[in-house]
N, C-alpha and C. Protein backbone atom coordinates (compact mmCIF):
# COMPACT_ATOMS: atom_id res chain seq x y z
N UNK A 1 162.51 186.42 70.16
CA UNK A 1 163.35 185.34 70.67
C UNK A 1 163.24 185.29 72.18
N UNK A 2 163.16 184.19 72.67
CA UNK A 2 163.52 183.87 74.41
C UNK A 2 164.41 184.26 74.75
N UNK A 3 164.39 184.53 76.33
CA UNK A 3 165.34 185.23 77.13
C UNK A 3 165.48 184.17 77.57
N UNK A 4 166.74 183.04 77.27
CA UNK A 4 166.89 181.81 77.87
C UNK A 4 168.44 182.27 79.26
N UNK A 5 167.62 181.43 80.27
CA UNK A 5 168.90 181.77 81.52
C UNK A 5 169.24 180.98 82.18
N UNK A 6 170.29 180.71 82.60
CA UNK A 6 171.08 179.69 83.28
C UNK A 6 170.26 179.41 84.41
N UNK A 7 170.61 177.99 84.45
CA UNK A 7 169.83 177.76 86.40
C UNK A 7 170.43 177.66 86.98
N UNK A 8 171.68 177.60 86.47
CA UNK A 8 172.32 177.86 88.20
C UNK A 8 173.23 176.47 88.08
N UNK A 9 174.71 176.37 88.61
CA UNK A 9 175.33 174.91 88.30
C UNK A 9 174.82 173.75 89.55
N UNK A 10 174.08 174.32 90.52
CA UNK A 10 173.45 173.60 91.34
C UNK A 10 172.39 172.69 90.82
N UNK A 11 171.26 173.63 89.69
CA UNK A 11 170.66 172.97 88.98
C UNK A 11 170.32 172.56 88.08
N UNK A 12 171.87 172.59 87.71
CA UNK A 12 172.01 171.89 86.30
C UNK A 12 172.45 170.37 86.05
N UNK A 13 171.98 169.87 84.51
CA UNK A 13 172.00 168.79 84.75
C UNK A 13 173.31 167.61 85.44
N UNK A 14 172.67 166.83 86.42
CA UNK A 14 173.96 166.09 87.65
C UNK A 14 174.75 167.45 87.87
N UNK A 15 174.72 168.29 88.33
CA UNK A 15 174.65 169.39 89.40
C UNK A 15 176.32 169.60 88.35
N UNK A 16 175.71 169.96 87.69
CA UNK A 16 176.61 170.67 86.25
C UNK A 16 177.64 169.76 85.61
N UNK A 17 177.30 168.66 85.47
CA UNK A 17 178.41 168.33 84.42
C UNK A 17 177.59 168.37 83.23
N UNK A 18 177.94 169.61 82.06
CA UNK A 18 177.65 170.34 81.36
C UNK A 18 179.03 171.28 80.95
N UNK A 19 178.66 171.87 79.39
CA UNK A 19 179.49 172.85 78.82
C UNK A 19 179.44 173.94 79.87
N UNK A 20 177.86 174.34 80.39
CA UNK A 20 178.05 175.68 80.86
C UNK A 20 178.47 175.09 82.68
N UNK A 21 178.33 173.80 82.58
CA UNK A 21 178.71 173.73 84.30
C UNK A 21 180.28 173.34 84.62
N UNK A 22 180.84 173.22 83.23
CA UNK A 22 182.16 173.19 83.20
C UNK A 22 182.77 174.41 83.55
N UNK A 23 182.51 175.44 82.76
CA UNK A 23 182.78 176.56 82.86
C UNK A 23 182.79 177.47 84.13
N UNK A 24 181.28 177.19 84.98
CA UNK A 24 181.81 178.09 85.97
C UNK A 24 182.53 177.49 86.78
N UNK A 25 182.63 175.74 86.67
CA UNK A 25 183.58 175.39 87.68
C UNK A 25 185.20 175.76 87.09
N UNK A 26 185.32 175.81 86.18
CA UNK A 26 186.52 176.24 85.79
C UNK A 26 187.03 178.02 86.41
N UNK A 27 186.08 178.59 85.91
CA UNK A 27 185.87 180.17 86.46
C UNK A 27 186.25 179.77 88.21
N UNK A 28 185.49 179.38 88.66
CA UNK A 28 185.93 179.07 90.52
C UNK A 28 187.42 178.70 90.43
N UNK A 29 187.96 177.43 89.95
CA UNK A 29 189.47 177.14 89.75
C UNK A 29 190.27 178.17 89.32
N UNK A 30 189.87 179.39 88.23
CA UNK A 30 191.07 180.35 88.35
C UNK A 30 190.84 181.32 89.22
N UNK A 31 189.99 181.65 90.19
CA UNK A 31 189.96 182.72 90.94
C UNK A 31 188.77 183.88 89.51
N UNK A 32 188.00 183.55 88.90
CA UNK A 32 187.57 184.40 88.48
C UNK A 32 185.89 184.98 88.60
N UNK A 33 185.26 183.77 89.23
CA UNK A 33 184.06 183.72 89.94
C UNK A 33 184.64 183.59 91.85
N UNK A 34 183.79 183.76 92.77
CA UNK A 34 183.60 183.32 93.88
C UNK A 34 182.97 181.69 94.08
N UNK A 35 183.19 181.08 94.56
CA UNK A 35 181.96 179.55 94.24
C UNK A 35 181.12 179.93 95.01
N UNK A 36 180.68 180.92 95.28
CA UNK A 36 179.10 181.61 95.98
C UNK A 36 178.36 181.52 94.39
N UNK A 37 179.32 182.20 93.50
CA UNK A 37 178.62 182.52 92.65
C UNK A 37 178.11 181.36 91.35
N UNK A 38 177.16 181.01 91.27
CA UNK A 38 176.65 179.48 90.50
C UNK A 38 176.07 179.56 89.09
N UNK A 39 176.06 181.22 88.75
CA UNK A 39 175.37 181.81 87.63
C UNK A 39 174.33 181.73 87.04
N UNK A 40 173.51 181.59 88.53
CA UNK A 40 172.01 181.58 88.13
C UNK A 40 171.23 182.92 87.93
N UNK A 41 170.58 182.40 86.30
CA UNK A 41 169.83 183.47 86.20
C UNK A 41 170.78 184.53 85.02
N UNK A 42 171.77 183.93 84.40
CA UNK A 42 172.86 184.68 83.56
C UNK A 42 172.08 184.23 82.58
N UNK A 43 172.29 185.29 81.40
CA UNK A 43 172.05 185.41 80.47
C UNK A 43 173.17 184.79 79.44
N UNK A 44 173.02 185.00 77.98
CA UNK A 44 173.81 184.02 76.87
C UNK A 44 175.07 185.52 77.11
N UNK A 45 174.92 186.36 77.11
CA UNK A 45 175.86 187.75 77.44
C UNK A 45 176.61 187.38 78.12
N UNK A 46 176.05 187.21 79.64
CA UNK A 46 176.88 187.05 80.63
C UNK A 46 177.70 185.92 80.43
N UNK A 47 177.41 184.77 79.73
CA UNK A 47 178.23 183.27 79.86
C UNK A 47 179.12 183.46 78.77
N UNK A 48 178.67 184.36 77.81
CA UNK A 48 180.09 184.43 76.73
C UNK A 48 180.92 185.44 77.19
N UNK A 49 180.11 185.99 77.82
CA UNK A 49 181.77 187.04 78.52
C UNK A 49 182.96 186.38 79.68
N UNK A 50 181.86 185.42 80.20
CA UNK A 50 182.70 184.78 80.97
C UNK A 50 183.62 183.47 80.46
N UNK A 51 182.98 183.21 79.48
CA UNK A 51 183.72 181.98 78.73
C UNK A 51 185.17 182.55 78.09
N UNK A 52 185.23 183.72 78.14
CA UNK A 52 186.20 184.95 77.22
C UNK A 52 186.93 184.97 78.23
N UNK A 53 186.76 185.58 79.80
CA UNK A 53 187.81 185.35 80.82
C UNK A 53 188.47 184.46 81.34
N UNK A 54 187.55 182.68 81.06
CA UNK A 54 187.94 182.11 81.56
C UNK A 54 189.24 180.98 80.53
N UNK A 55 188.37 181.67 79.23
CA UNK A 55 189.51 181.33 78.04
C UNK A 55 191.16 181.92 78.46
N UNK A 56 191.31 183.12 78.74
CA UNK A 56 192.32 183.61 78.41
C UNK A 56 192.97 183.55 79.89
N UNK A 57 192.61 183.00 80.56
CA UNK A 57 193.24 182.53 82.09
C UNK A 57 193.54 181.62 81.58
N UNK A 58 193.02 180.10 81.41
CA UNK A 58 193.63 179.18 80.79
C UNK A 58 195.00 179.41 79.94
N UNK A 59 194.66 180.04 78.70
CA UNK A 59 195.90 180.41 77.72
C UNK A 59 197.12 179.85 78.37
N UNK A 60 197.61 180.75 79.74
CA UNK A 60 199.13 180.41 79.86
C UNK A 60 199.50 179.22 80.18
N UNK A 61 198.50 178.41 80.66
CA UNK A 61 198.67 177.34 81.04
C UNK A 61 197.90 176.17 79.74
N UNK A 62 197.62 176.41 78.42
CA UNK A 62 197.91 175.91 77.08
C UNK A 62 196.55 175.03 77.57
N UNK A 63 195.68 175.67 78.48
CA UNK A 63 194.61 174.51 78.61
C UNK A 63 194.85 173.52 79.51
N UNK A 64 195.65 173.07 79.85
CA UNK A 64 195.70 171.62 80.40
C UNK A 64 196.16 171.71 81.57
N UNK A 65 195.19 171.09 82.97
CA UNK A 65 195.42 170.86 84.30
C UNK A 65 196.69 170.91 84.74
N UNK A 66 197.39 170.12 83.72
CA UNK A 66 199.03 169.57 84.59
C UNK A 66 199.36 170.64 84.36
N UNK A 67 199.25 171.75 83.44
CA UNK A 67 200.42 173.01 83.46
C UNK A 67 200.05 173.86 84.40
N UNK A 68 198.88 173.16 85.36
CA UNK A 68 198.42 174.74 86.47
C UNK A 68 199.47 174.62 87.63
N UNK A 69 199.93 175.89 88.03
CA UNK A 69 200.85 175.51 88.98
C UNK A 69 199.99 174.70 90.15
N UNK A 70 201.08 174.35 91.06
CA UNK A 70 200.29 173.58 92.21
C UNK A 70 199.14 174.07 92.88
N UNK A 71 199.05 175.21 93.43
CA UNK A 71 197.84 175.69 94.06
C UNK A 71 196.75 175.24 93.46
N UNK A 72 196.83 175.60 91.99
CA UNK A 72 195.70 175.55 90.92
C UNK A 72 195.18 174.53 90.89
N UNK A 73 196.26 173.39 90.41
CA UNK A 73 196.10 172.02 90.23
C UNK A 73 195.31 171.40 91.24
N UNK A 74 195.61 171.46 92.52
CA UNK A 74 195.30 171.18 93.50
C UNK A 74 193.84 171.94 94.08
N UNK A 75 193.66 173.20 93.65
CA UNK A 75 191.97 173.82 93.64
C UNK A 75 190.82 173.05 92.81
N UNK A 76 191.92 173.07 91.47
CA UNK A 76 191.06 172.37 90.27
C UNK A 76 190.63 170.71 91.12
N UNK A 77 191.65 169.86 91.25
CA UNK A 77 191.35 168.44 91.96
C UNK A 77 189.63 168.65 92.96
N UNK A 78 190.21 169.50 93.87
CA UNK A 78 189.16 169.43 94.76
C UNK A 78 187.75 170.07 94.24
N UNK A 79 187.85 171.40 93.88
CA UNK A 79 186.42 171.44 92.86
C UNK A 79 185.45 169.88 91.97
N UNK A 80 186.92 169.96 90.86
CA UNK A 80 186.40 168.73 90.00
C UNK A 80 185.60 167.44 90.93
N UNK A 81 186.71 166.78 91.46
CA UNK A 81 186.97 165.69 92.69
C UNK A 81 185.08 166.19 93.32
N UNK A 82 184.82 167.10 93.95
CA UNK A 82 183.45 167.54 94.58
C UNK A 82 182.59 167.30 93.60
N UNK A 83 182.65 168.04 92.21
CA UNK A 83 181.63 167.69 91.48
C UNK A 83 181.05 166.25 90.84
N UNK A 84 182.09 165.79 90.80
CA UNK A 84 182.19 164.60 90.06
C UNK A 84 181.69 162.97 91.09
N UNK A 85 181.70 163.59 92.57
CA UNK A 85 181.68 162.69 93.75
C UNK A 85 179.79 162.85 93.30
N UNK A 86 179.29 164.55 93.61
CA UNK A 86 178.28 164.68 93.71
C UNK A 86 177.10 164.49 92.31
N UNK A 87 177.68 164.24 91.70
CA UNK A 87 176.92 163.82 90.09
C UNK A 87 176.70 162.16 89.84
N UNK A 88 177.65 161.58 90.47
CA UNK A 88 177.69 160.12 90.60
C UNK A 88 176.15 160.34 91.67
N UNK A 89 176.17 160.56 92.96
CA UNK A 89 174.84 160.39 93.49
C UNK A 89 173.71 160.46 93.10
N UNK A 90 173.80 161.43 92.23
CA UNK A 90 172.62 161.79 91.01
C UNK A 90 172.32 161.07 90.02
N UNK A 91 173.25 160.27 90.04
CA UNK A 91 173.28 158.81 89.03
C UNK A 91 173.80 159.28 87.97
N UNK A 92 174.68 159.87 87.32
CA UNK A 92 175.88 160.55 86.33
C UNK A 92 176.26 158.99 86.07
N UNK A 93 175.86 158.94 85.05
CA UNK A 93 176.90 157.83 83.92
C UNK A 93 178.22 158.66 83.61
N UNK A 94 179.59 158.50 84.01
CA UNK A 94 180.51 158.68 83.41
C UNK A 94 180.93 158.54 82.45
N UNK A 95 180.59 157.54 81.40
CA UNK A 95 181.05 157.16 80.13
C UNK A 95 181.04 157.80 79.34
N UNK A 96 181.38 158.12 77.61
CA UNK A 96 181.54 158.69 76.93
C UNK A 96 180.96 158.00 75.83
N UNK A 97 180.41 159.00 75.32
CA UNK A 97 179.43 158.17 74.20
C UNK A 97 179.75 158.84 72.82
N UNK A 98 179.58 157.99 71.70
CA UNK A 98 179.70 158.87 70.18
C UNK A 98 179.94 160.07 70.44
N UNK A 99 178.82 160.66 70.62
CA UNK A 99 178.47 162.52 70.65
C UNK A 99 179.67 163.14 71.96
N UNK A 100 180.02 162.63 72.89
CA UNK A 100 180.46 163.65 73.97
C UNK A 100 181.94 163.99 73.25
């Protein structure tokens, strides 16, 4: 089997809007990555372990933005808000289709 590895949320597709580019931007919003860190070069190991930390940070807050306290809320905005500015340049269709 392939040793398949992340490229990194820089170069991923529209500079990660993706499952796995969700994730580390989520990981940056709870304090559980650095945003130095872009997880290039992680293995399927490394992204399910981190999908596991970044699960159970969420938990208290039931998943959903509005329950992050303010700091959070307000980290999350500006992360998201950045990514979402910089994926549009890349030509990111926003829409939602059947499958998403």
């Amino acid at each position: 089997m392939k040793d398949i590895r992340y490229m990194g949320i820089h170069e991923d597709t529209y500079g990660g809007m993706t499952p796995a580019g969700a994730l580390i931007k989520d990981a940056w919003v709870l304090g559980i990555l650095p945003e130095s860190e872009d997880g290039k070069g992680w293995g399927h190991a490394q992204m399910l372990a981190l999908n596991e930390k970044v699960m159970a940070a969420w938990a208290p807050y039931g998943s959903m933005v509005s329950n992050l306290p303010p700091e959070l809320r307000e980290r999350h905005a500006c992360i998201y808000d950045a990514a979402i500015a910089k994926a549009r340049t890349l030509g990111w269709p926003p829409q939602l289709d059947d499958e998403d």
